[in-house]
PDB file of N, CA and C in Angstrom:
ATOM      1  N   UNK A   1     -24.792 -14.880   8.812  1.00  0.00           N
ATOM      2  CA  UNK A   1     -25.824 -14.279   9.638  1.00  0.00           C
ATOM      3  C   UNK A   1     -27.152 -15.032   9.504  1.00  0.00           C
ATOM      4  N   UNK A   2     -27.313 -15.136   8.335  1.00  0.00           N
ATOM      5  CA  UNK A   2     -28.734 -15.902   8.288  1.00  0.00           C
ATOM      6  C   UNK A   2     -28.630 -17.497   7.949  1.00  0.00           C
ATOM      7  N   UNK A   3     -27.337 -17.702   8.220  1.00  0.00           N
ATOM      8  CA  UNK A   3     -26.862 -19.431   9.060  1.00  0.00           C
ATOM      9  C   UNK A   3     -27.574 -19.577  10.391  1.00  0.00           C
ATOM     10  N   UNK A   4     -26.709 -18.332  11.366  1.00  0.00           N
ATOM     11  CA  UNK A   4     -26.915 -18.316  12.697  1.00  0.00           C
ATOM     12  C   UNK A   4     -28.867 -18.238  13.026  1.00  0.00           C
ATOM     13  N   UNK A   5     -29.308 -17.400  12.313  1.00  0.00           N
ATOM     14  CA  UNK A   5     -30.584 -17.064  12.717  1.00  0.00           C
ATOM     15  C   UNK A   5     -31.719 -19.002  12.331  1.00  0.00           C
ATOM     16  N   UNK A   6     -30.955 -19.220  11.404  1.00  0.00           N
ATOM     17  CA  UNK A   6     -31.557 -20.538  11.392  1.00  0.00           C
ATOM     18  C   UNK A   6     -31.289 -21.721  12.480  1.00  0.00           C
ATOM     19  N   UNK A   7     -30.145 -21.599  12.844  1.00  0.00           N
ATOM     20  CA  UNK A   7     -29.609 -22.531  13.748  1.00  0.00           C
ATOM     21  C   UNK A   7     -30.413 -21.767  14.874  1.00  0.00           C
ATOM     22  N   UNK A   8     -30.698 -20.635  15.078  1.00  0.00           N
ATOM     23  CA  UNK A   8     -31.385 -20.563  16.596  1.00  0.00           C
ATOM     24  C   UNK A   8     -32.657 -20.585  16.689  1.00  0.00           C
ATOM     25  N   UNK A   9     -33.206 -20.470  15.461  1.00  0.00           N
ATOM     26  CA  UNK A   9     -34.842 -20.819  15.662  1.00  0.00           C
ATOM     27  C   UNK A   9     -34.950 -22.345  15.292  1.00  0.00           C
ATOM     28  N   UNK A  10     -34.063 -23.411  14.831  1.00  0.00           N
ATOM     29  CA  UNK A  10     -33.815 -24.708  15.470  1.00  0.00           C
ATOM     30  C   UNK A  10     -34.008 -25.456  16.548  1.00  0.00           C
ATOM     31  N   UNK A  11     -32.503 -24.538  17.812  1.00  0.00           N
ATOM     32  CA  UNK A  11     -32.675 -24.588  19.050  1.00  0.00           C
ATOM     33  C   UNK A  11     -33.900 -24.452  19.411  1.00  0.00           C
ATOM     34  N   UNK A  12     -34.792 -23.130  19.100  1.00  0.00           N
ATOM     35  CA  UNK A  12     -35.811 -22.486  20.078  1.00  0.00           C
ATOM     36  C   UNK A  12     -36.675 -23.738  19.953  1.00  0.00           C
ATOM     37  N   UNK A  13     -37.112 -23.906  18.766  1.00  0.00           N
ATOM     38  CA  UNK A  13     -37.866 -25.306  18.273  1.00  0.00           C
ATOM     39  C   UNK A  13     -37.934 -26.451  18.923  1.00  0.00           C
ATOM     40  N   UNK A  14     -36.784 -26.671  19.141  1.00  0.00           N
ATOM     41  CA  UNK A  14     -36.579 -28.293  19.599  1.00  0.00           C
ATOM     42  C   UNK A  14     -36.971 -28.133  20.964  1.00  0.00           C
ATOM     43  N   UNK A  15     -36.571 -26.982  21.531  1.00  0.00           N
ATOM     44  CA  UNK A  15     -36.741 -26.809  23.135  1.00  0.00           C
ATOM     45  C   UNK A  15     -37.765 -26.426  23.501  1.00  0.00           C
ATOM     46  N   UNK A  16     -38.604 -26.057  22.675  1.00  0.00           N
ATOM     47  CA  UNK A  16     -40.241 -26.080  22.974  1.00  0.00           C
ATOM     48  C   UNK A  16     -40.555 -27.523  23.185  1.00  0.00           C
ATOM     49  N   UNK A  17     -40.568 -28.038  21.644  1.00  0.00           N
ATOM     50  CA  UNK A  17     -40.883 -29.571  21.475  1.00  0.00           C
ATOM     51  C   UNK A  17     -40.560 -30.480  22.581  1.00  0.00           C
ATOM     52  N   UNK A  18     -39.240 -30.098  23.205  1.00  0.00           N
ATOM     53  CA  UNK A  18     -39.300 -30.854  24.511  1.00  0.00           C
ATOM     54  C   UNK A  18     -40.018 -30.817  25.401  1.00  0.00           C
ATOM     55  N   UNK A  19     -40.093 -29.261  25.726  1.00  0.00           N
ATOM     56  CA  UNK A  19     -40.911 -29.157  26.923  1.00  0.00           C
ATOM     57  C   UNK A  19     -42.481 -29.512  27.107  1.00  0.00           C
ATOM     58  N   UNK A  20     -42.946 -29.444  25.361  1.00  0.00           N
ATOM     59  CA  UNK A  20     -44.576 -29.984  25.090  1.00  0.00           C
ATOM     60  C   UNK A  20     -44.086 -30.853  25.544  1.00  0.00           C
ATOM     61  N   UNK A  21     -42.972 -31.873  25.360  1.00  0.00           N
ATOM     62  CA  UNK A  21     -43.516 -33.450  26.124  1.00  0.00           C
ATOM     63  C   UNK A  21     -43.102 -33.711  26.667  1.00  0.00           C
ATOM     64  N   UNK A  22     -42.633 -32.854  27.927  1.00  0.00           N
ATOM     65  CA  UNK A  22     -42.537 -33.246  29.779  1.00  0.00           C
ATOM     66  C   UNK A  22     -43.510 -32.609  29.995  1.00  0.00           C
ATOM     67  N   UNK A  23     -44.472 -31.279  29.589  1.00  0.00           N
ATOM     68  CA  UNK A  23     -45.562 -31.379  29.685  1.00  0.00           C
ATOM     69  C   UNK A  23     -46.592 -32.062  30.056  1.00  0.00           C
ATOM     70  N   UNK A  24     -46.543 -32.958  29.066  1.00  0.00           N
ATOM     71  CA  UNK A  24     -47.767 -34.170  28.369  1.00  0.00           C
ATOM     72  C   UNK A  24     -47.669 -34.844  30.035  1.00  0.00           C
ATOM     73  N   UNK A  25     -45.903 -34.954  30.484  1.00  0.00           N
ATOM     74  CA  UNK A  25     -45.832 -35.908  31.778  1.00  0.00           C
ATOM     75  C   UNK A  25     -46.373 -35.576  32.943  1.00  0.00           C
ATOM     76  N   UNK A  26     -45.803 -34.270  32.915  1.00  0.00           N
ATOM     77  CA  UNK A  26     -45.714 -33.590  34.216  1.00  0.00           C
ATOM     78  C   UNK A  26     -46.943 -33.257  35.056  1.00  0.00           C
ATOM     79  N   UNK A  27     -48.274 -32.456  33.861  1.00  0.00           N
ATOM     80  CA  UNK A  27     -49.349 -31.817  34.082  1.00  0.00           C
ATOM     81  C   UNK A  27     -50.193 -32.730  35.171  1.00  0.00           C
ATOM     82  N   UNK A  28     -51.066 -32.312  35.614  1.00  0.00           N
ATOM     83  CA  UNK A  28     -51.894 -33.678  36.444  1.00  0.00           C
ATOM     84  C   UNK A  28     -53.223 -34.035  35.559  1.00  0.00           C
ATOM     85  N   UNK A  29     -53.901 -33.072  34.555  1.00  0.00           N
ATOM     86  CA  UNK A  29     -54.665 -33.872  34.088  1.00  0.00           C
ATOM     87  C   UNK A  29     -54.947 -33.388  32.398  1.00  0.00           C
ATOM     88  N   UNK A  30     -56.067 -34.268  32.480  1.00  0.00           N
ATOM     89  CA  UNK A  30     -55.853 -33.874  30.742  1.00  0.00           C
ATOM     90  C   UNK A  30     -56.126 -32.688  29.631  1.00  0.00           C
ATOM     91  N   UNK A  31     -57.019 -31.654  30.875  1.00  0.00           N
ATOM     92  CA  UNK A  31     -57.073 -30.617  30.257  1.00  0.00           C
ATOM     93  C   UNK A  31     -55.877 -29.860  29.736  1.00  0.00           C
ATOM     94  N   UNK A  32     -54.843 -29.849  31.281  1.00  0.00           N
ATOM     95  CA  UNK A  32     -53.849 -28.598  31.258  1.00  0.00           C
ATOM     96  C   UNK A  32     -52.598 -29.594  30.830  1.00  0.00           C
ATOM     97  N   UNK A  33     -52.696 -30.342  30.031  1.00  0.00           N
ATOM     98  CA  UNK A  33     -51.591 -31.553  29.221  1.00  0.00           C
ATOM     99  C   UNK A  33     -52.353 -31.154  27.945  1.00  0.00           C
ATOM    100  N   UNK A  34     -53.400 -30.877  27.268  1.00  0.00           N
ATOM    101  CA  UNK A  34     -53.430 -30.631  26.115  1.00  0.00           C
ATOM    102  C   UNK A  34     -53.434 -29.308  25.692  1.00  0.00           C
ATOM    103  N   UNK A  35     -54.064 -28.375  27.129  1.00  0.00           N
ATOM    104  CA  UNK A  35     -53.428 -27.249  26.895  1.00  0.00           C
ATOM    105  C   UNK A  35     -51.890 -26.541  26.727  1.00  0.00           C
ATOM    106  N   UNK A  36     -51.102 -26.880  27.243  1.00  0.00           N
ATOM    107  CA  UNK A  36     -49.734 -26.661  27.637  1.00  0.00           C
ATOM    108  C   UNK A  36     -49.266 -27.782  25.874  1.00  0.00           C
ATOM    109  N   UNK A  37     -49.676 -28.810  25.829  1.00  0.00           N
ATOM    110  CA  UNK A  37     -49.030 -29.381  24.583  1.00  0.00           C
ATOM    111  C   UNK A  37     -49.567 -28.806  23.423  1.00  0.00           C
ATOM    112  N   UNK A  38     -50.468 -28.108  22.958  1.00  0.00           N
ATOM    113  CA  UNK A  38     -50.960 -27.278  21.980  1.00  0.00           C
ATOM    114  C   UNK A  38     -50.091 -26.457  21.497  1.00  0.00           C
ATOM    115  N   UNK A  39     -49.996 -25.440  23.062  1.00  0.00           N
ATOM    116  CA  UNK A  39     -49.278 -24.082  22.784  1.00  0.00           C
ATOM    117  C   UNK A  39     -47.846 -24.083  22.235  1.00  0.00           C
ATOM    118  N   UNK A  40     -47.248 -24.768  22.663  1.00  0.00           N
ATOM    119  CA  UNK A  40     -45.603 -25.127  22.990  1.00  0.00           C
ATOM    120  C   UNK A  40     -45.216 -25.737  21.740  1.00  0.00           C
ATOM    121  N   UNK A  41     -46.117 -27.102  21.635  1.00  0.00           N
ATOM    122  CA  UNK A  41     -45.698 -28.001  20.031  1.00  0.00           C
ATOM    123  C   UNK A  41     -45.958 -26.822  19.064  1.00  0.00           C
ATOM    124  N   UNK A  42     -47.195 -26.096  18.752  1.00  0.00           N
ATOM    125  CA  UNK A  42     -47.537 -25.532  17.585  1.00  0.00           C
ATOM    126  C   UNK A  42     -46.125 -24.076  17.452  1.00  0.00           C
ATOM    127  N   UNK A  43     -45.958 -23.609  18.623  1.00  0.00           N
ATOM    128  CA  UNK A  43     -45.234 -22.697  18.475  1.00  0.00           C
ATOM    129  C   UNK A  43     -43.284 -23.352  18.336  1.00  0.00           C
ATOM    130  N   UNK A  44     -43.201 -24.581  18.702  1.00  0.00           N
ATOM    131  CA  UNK A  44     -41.741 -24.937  18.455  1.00  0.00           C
ATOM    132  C   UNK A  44     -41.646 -25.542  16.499  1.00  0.00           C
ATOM    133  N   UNK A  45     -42.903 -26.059  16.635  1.00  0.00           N
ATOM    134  CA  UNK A  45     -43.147 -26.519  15.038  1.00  0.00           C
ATOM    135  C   UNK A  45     -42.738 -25.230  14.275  1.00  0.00           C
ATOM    136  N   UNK A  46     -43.523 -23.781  14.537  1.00  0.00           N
ATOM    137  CA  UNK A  46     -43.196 -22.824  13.916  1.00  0.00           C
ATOM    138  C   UNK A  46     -42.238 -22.277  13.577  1.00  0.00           C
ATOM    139  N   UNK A  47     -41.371 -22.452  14.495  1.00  0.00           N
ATOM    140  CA  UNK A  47     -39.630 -22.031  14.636  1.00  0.00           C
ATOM    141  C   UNK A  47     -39.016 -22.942  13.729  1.00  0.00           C
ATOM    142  N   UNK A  48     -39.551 -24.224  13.827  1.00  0.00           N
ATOM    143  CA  UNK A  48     -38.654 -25.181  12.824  1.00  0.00           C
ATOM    144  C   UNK A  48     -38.879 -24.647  11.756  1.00  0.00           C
ATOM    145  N   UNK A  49     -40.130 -24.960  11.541  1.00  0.00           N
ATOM    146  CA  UNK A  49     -40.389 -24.602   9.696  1.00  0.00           C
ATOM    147  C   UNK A  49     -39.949 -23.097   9.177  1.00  0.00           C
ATOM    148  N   UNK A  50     -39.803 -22.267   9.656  1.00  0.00           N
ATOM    149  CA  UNK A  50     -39.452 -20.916   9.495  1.00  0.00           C
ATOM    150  C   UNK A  50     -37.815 -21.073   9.247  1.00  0.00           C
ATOM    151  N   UNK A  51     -37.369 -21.698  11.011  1.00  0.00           N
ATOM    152  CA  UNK A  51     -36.010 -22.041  10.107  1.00  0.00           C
ATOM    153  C   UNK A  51     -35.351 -23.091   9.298  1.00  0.00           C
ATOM    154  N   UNK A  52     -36.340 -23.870   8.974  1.00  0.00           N
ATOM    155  CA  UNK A  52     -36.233 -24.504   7.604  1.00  0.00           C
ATOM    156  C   UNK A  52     -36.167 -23.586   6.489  1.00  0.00           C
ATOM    157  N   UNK A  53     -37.208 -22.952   6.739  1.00  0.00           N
ATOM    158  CA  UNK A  53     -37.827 -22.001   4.870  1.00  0.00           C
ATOM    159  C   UNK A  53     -36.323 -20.849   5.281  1.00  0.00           C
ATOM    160  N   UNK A  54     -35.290 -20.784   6.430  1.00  0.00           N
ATOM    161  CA  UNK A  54     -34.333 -19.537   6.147  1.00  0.00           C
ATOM    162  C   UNK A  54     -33.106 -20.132   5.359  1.00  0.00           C
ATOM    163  N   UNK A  55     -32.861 -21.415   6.202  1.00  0.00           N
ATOM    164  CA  UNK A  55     -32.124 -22.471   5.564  1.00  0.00           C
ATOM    165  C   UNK A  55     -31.747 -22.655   4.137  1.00  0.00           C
ATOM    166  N   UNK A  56     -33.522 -22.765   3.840  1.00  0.00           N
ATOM    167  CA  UNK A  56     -33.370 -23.502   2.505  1.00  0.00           C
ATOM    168  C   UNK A  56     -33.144 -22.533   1.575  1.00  0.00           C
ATOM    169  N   UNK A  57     -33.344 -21.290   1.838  1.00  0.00           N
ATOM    170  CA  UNK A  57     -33.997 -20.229   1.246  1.00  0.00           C
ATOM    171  C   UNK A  57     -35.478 -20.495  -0.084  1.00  0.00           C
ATOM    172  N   UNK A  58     -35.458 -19.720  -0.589  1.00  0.00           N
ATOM    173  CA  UNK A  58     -36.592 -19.343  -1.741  1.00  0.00           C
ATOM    174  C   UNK A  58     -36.578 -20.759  -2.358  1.00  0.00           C
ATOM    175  N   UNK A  59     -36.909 -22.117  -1.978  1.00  0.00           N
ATOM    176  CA  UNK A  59     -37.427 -23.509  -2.918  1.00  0.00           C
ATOM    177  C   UNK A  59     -38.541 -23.933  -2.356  1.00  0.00           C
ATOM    178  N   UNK A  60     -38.974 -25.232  -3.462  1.00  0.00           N
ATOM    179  CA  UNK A  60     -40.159 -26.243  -3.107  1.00  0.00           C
ATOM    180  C   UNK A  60     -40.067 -26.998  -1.472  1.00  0.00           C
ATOM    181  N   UNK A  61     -38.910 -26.804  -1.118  1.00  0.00           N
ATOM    182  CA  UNK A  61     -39.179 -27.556   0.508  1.00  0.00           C
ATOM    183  C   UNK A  61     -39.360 -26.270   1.203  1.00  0.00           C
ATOM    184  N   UNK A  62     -38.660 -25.112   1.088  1.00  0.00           N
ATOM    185  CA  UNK A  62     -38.973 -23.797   2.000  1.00  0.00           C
ATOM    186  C   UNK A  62     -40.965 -23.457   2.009  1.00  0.00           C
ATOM    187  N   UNK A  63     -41.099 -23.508   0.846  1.00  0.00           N
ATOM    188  CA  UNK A  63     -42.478 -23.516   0.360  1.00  0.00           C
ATOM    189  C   UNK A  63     -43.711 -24.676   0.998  1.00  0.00           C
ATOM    190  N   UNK A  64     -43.164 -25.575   1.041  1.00  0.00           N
ATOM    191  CA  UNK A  64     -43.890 -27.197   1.637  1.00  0.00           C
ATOM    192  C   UNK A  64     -43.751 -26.969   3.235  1.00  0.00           C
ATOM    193  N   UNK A  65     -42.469 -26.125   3.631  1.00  0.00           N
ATOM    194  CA  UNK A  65     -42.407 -26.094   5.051  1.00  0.00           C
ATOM    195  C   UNK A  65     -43.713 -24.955   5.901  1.00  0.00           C
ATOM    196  N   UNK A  66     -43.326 -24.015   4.717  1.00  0.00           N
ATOM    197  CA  UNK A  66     -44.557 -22.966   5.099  1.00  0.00           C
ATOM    198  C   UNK A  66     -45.990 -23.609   4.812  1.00  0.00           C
ATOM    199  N   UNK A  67     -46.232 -23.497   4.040  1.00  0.00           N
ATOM    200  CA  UNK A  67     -47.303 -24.836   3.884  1.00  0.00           C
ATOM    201  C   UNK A  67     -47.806 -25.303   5.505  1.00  0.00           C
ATOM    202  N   UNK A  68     -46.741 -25.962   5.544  1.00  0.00           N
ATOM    203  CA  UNK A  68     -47.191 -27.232   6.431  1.00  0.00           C
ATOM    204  C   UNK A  68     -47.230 -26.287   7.631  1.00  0.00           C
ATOM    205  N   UNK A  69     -46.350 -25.186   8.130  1.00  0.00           N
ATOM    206  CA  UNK A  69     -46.537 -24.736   8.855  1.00  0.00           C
ATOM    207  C   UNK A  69     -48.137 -23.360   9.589  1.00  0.00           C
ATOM    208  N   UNK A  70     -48.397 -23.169   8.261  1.00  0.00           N
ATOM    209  CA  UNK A  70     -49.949 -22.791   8.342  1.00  0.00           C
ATOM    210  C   UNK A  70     -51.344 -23.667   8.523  1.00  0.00           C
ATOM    211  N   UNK A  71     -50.989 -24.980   7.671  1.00  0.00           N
ATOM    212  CA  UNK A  71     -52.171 -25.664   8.034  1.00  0.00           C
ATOM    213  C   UNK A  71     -51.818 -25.920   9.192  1.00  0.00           C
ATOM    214  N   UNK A  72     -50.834 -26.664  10.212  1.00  0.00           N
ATOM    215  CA  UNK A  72     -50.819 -27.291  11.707  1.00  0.00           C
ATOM    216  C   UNK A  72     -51.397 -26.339  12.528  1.00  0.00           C
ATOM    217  N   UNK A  73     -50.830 -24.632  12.016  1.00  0.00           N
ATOM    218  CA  UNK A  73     -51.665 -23.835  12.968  1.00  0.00           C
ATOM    219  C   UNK A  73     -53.101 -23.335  12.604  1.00  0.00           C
ATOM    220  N   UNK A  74     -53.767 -23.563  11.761  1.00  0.00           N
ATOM    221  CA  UNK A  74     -54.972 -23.733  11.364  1.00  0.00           C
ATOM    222  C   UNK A  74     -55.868 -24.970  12.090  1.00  0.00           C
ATOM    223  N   UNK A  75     -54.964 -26.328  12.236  1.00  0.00           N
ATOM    224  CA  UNK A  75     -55.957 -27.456  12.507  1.00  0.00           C
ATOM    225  C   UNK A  75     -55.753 -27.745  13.550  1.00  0.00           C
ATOM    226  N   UNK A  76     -54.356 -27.339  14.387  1.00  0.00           N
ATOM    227  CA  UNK A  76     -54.055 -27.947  15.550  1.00  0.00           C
ATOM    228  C   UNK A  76     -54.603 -27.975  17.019  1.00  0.00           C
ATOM    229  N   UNK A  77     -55.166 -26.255  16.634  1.00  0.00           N
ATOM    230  CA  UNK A  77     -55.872 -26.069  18.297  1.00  0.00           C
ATOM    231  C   UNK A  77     -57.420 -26.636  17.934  1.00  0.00           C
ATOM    232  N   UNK A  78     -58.094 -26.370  16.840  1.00  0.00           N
ATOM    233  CA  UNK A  78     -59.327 -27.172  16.213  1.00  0.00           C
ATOM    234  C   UNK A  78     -59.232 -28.402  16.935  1.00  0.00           C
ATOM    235  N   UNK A  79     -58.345 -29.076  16.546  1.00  0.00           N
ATOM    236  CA  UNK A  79     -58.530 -30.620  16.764  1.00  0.00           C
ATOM    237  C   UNK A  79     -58.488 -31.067  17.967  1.00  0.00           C
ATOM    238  N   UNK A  80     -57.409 -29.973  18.582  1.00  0.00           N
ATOM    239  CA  UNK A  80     -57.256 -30.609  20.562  1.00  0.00           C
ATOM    240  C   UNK A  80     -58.658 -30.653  21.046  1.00  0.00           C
ATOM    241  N   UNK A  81     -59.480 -29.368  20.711  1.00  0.00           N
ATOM    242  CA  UNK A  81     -60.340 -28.415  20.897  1.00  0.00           C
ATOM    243  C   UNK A  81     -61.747 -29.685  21.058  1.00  0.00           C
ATOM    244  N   UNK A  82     -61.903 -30.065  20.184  1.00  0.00           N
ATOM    245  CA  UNK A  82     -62.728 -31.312  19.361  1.00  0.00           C
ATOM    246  C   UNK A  82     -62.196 -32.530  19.953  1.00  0.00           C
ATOM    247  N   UNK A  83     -60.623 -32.849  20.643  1.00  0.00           N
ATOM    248  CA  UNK A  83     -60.703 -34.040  21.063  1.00  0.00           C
ATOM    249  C   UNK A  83     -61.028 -33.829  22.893  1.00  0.00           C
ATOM    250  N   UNK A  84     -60.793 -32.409  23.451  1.00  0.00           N
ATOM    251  CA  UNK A  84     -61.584 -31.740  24.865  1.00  0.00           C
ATOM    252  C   UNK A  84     -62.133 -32.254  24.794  1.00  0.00           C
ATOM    253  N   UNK A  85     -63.175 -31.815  23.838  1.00  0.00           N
ATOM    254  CA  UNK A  85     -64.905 -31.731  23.913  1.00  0.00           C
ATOM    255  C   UNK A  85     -65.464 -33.155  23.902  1.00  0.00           C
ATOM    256  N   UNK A  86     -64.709 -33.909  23.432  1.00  0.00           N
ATOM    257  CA  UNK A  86     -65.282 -35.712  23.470  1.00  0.00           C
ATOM    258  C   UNK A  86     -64.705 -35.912  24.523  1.00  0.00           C
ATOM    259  N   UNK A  87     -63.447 -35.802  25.270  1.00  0.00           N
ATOM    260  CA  UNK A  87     -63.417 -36.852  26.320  1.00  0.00           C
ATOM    261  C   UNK A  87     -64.085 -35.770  27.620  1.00  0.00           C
ATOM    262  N   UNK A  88     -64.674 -34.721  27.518  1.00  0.00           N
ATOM    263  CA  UNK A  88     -65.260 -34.463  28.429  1.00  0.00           C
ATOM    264  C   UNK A  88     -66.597 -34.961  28.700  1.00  0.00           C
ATOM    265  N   UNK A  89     -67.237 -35.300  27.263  1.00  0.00           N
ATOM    266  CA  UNK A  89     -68.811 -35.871  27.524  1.00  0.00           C
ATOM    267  C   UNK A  89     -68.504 -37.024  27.473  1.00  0.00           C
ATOM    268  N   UNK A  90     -66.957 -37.978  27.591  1.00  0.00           N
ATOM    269  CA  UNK A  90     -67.192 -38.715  27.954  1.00  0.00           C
ATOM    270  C   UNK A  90     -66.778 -39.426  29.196  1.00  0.00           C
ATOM    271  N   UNK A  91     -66.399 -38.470  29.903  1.00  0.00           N
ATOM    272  CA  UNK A  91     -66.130 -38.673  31.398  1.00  0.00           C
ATOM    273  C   UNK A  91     -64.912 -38.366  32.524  1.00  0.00           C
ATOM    274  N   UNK A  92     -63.908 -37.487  31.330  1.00  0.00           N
ATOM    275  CA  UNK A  92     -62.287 -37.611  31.733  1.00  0.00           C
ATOM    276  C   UNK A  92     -62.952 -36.563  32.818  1.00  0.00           C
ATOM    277  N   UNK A  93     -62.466 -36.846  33.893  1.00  0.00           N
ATOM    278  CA  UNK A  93     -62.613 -35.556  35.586  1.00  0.00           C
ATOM    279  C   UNK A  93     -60.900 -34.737  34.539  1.00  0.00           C
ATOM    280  N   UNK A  94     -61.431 -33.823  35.217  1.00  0.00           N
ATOM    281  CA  UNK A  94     -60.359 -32.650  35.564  1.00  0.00           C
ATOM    282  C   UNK A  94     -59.568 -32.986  37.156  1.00  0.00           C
ATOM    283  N   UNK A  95     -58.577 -32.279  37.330  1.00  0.00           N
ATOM    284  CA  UNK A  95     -57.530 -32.780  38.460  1.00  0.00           C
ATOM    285  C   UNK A  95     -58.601 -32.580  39.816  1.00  0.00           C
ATOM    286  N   UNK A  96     -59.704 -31.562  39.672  1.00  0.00           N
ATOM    287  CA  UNK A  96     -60.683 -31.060  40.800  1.00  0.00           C
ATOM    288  C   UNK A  96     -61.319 -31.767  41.613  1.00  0.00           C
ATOM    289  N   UNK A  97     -61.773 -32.631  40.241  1.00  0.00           N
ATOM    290  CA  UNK A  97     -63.053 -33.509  40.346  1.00  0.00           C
ATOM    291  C   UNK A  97     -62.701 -34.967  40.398  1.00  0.00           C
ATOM    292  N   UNK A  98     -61.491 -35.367  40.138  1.00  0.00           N
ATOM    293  CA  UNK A  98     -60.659 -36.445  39.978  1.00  0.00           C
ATOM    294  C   UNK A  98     -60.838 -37.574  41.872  1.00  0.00           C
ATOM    295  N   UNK A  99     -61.222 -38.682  42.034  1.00  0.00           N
ATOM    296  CA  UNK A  99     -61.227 -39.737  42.497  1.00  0.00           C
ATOM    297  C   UNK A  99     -59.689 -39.591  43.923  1.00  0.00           C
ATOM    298  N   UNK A 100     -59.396 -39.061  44.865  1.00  0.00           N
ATOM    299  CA  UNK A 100     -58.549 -38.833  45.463  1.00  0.00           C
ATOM    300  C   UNK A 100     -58.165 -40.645  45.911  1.00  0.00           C
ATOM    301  N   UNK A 101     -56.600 -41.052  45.816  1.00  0.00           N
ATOM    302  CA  UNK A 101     -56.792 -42.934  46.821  1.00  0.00           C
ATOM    303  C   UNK A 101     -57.138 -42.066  48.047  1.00  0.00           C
ATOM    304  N   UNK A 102     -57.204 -42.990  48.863  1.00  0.00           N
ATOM    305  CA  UNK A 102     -57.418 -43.236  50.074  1.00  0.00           C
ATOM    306  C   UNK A 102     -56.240 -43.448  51.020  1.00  0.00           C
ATOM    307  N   UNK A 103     -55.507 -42.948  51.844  1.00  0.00           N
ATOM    308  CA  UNK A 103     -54.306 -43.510  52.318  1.00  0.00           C
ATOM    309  C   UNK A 103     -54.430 -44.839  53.589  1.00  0.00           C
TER     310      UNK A 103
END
């Protein structure tokens, strides 16, 4: 039982992680690509490490996984947050405001 529950918060994991990065592709600009890759990575990361720490049960890697899995969600939206805020003063347009070609 608590094989299965690890193997599916695996799955859930990985299939976030994917979708953060067709995300990253898909979005049109860089706001709603770091928004959409924030949410998705931090929350598929979570599933891993959780079902790592079910996996492993009660050791030093279950422990290192949690770990790791509190600081990423501690620093991760910080940092997108902080790398916004620079490429907006330094010029990235949003999809709105963005340069249309010309046909």
């Amino acid at each position: 039982m608590i094989e299965n529950t690890g193997n599916v918060l695996l799955t859930i994991g990985a299939v976030l992680i994917f979708f953060a990065a067709l995300a990253v592709v898909r979005f049109p600009d860089v706001y709603s690509r770091a928004s959409a890759f924030v949410k998705l990575a931090c929350f598929g990361m979570f599933c891993l490490m959780l079902a790592i720490f079910i996996l492993e049960g009660f050791s030093a890697t279950a422990l290192k996984a949690l770990l790791l899995c509190v600081l990423a969600a501690a620093t991760l939206p910080a940092s997108v947050q902080a790398l916004l805020k620079v490429s907006r003063s330094a010029g990235v347009l949003d999809s709105e405001n963005e340069i249309k070609d010309s046909k």
